[in-house]
N, C-alpha and C. Protein backbone atom coordinates (compact mmCIF):
# COMPACT_ATOMS: atom_id res chain seq x y z
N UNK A 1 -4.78 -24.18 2.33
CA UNK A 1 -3.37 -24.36 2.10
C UNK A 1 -2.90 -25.55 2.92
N UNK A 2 -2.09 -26.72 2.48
CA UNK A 2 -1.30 -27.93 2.85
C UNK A 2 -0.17 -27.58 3.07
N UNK A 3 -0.11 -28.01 4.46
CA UNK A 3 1.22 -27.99 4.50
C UNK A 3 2.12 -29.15 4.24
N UNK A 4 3.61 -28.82 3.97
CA UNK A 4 4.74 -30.47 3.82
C UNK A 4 4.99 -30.81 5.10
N UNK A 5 5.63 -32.00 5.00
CA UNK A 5 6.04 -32.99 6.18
C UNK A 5 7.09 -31.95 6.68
N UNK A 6 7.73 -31.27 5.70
CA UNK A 6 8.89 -30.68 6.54
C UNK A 6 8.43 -29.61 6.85
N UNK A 7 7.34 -28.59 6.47
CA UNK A 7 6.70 -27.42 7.17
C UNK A 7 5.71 -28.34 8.19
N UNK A 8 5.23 -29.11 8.79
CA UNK A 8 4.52 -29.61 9.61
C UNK A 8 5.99 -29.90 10.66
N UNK A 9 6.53 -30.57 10.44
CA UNK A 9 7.55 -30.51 11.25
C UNK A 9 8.22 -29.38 11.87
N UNK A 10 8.80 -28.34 11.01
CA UNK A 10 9.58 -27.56 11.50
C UNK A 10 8.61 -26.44 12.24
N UNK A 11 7.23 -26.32 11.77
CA UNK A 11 6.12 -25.52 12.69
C UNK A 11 6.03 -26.21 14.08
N UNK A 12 5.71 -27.11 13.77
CA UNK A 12 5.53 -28.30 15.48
C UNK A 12 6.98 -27.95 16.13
N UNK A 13 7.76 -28.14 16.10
CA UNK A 13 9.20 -27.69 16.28
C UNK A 13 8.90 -26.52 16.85
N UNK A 14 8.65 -25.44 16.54
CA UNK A 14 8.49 -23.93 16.96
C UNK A 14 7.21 -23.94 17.87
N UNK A 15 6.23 -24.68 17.82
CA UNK A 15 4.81 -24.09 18.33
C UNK A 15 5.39 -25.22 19.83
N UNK A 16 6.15 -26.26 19.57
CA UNK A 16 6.22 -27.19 20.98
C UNK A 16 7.23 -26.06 21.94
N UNK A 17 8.51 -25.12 21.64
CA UNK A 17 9.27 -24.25 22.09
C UNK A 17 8.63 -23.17 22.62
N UNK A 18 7.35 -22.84 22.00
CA UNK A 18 6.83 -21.32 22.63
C UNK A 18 6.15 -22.21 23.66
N UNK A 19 5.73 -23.21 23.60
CA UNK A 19 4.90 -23.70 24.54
C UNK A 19 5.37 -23.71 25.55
N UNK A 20 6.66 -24.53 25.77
CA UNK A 20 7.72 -24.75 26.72
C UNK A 20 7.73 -23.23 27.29
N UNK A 21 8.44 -22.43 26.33
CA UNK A 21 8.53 -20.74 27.27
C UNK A 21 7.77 -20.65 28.10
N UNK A 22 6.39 -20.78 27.57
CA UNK A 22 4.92 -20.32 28.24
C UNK A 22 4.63 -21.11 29.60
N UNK A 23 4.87 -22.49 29.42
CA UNK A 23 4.92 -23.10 30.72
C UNK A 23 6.14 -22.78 32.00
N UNK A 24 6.97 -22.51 31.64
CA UNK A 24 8.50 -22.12 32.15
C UNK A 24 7.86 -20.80 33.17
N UNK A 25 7.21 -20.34 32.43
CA UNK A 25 6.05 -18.99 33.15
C UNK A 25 5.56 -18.92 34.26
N UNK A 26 5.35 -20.22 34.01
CA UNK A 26 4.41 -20.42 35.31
C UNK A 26 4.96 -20.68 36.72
N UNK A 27 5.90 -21.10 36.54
CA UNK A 27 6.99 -21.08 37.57
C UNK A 27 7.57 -20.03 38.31
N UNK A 28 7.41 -18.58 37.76
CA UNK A 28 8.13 -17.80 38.62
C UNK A 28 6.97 -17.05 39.25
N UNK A 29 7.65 -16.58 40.21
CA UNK A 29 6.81 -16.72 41.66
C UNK A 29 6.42 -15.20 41.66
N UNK A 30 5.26 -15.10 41.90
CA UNK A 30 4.88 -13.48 41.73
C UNK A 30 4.07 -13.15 42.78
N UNK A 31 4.00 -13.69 43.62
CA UNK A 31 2.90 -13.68 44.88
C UNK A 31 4.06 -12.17 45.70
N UNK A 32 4.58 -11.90 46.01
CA UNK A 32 5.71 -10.97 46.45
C UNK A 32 5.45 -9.94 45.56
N UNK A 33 5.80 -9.50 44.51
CA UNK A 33 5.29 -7.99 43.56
C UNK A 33 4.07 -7.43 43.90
N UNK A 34 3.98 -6.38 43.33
CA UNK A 34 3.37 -5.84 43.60
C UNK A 34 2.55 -4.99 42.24
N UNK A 35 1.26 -4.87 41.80
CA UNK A 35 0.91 -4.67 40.33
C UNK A 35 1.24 -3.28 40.76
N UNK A 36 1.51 -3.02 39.29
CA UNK A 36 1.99 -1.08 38.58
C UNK A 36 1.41 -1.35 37.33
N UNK A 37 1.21 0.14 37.02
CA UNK A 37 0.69 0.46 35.58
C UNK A 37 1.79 1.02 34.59
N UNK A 38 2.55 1.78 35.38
CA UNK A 38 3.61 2.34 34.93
C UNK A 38 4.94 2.65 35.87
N UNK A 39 6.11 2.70 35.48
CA UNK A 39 7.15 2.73 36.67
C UNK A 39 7.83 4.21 36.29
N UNK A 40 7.36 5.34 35.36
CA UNK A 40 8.19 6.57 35.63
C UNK A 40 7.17 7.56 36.28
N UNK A 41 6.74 7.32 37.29
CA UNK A 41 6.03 8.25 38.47
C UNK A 41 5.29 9.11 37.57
N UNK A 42 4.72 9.17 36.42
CA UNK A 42 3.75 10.18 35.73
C UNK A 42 2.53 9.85 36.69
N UNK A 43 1.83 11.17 36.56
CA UNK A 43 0.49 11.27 37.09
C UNK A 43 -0.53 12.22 35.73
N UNK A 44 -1.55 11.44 35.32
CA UNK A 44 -2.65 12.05 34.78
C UNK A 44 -2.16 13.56 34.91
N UNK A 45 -2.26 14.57 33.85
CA UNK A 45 -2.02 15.98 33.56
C UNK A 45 -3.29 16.77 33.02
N UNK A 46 -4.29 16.09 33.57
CA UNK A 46 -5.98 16.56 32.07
C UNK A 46 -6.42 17.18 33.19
N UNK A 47 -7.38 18.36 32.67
CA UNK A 47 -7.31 19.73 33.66
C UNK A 47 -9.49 19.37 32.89
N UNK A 48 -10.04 19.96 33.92
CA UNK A 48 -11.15 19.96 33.90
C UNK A 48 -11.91 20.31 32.64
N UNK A 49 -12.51 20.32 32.26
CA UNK A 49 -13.46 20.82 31.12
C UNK A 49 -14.41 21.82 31.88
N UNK A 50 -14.08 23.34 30.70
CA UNK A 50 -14.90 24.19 31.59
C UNK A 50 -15.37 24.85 29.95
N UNK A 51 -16.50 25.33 30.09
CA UNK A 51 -17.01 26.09 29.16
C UNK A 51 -16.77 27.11 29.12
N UNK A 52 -16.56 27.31 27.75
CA UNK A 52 -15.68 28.57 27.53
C UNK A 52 -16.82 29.22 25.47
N UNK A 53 -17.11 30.42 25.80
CA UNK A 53 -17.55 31.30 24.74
C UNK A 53 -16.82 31.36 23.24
N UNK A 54 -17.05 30.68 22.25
CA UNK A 54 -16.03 31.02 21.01
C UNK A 54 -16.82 32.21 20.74
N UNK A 55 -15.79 32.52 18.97
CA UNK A 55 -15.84 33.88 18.79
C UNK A 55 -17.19 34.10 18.37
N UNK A 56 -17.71 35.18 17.95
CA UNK A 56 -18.79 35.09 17.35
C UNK A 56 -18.62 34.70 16.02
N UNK A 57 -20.26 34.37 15.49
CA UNK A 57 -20.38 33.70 14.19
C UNK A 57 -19.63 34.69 13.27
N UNK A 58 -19.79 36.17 13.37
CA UNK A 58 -19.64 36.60 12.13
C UNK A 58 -17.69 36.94 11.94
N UNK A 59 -16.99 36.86 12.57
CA UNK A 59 -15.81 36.52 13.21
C UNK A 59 -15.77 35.27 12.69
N UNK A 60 -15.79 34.19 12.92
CA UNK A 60 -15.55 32.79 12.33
C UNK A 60 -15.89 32.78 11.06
N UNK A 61 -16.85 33.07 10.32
CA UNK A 61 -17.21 33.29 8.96
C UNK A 61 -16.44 34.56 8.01
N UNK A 62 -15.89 35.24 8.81
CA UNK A 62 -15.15 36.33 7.78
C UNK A 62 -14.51 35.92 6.83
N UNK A 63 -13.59 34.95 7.03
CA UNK A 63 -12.74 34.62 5.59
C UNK A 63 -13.37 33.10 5.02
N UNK A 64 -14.68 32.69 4.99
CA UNK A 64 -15.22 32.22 4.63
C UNK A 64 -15.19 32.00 3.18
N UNK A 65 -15.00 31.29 2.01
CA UNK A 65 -14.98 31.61 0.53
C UNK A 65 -16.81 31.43 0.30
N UNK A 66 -17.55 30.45 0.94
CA UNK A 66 -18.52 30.44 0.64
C UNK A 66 -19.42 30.13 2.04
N UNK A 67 -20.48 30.64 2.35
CA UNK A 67 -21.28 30.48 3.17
C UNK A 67 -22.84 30.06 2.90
N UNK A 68 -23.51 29.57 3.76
CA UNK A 68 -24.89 29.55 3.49
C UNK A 68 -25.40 29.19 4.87
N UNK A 69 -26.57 29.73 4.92
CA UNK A 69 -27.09 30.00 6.03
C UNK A 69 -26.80 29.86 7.40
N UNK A 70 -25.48 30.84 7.52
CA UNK A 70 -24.59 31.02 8.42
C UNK A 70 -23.48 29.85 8.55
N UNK A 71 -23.56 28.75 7.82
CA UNK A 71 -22.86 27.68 7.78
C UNK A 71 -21.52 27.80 7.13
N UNK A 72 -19.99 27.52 6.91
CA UNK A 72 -19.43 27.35 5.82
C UNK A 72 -20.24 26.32 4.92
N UNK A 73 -19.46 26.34 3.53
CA UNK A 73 -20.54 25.65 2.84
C UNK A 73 -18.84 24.87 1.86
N UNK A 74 -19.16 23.87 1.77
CA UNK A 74 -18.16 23.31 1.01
C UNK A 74 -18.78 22.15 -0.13
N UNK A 75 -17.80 21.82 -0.98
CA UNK A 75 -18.17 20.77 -2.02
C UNK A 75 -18.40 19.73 -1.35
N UNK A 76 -19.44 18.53 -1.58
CA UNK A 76 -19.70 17.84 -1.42
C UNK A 76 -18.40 16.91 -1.21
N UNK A 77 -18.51 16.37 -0.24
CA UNK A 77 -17.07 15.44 0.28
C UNK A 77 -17.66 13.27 -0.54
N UNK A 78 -19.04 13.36 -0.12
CA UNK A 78 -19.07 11.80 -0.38
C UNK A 78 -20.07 11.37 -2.02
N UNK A 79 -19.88 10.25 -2.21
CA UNK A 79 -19.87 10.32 -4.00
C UNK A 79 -21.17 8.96 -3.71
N UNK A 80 -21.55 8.79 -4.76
CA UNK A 80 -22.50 7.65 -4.95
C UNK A 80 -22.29 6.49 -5.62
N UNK A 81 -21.46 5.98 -5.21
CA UNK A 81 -20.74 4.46 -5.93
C UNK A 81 -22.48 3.46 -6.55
N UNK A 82 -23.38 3.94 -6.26
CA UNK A 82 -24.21 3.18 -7.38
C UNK A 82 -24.10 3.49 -8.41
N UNK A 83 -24.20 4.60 -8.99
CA UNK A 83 -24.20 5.69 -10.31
C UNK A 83 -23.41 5.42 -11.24
C-alpha cells in the first residue's frame, strides 16, 4: 500500500509529535520514587494446595448418560477436515 503526499505528511506530522512526547519523558526526574506494583495495599490471597480425596468413582458416574470403562463417554468432539 502507497501512501499520498498528504497521508505521508499528515502521518510524519503525528509520528514527529509522539516522538516529541516520548522525548519530553525523559526529562522528568525519577531518581526520588520509589518502584510499586500496585498502590491499593492488596496482598496475594492464594491459600496452599493441599490434597484433598474426591468422591468416589461410582458417585461421580451415577448420573452419567453413558459410560465406558469407568470413563464418561461422550460424542466425539474433533472432525477430520481431510475427508
Amino acid at each position: 500500500m502507497k501512501l499520498s503526499q498528504k497521508e505521508k505528511q499528515k502521518y510524519g506530522a503525528q509520528i514527529a509529535g509522539i516522538l516529541a512526547y516520548v522525548e519530553s519523558l525523559q526529562s522528568v526526574k525519577t531518581d526520588r520514587g520509589r518502584i510499586i506494583g500496585q498502590i491499593a495495599g492488596l496482598k496475594n490471597v492464594w491459600r496452599d494446595d493441599t490434597l484433598q480425596w474426591s468422591l468416589p468413582d461410582k458417585d461421580i458416574l451415577a448420573n452419567a448418560k453413558n459410560i465406558h470403562s469407568g470413563n464418561f463417554q461422550v460424542k466425539a468432539m474433533l472432525e477430520n477436515k481431510d475427508n
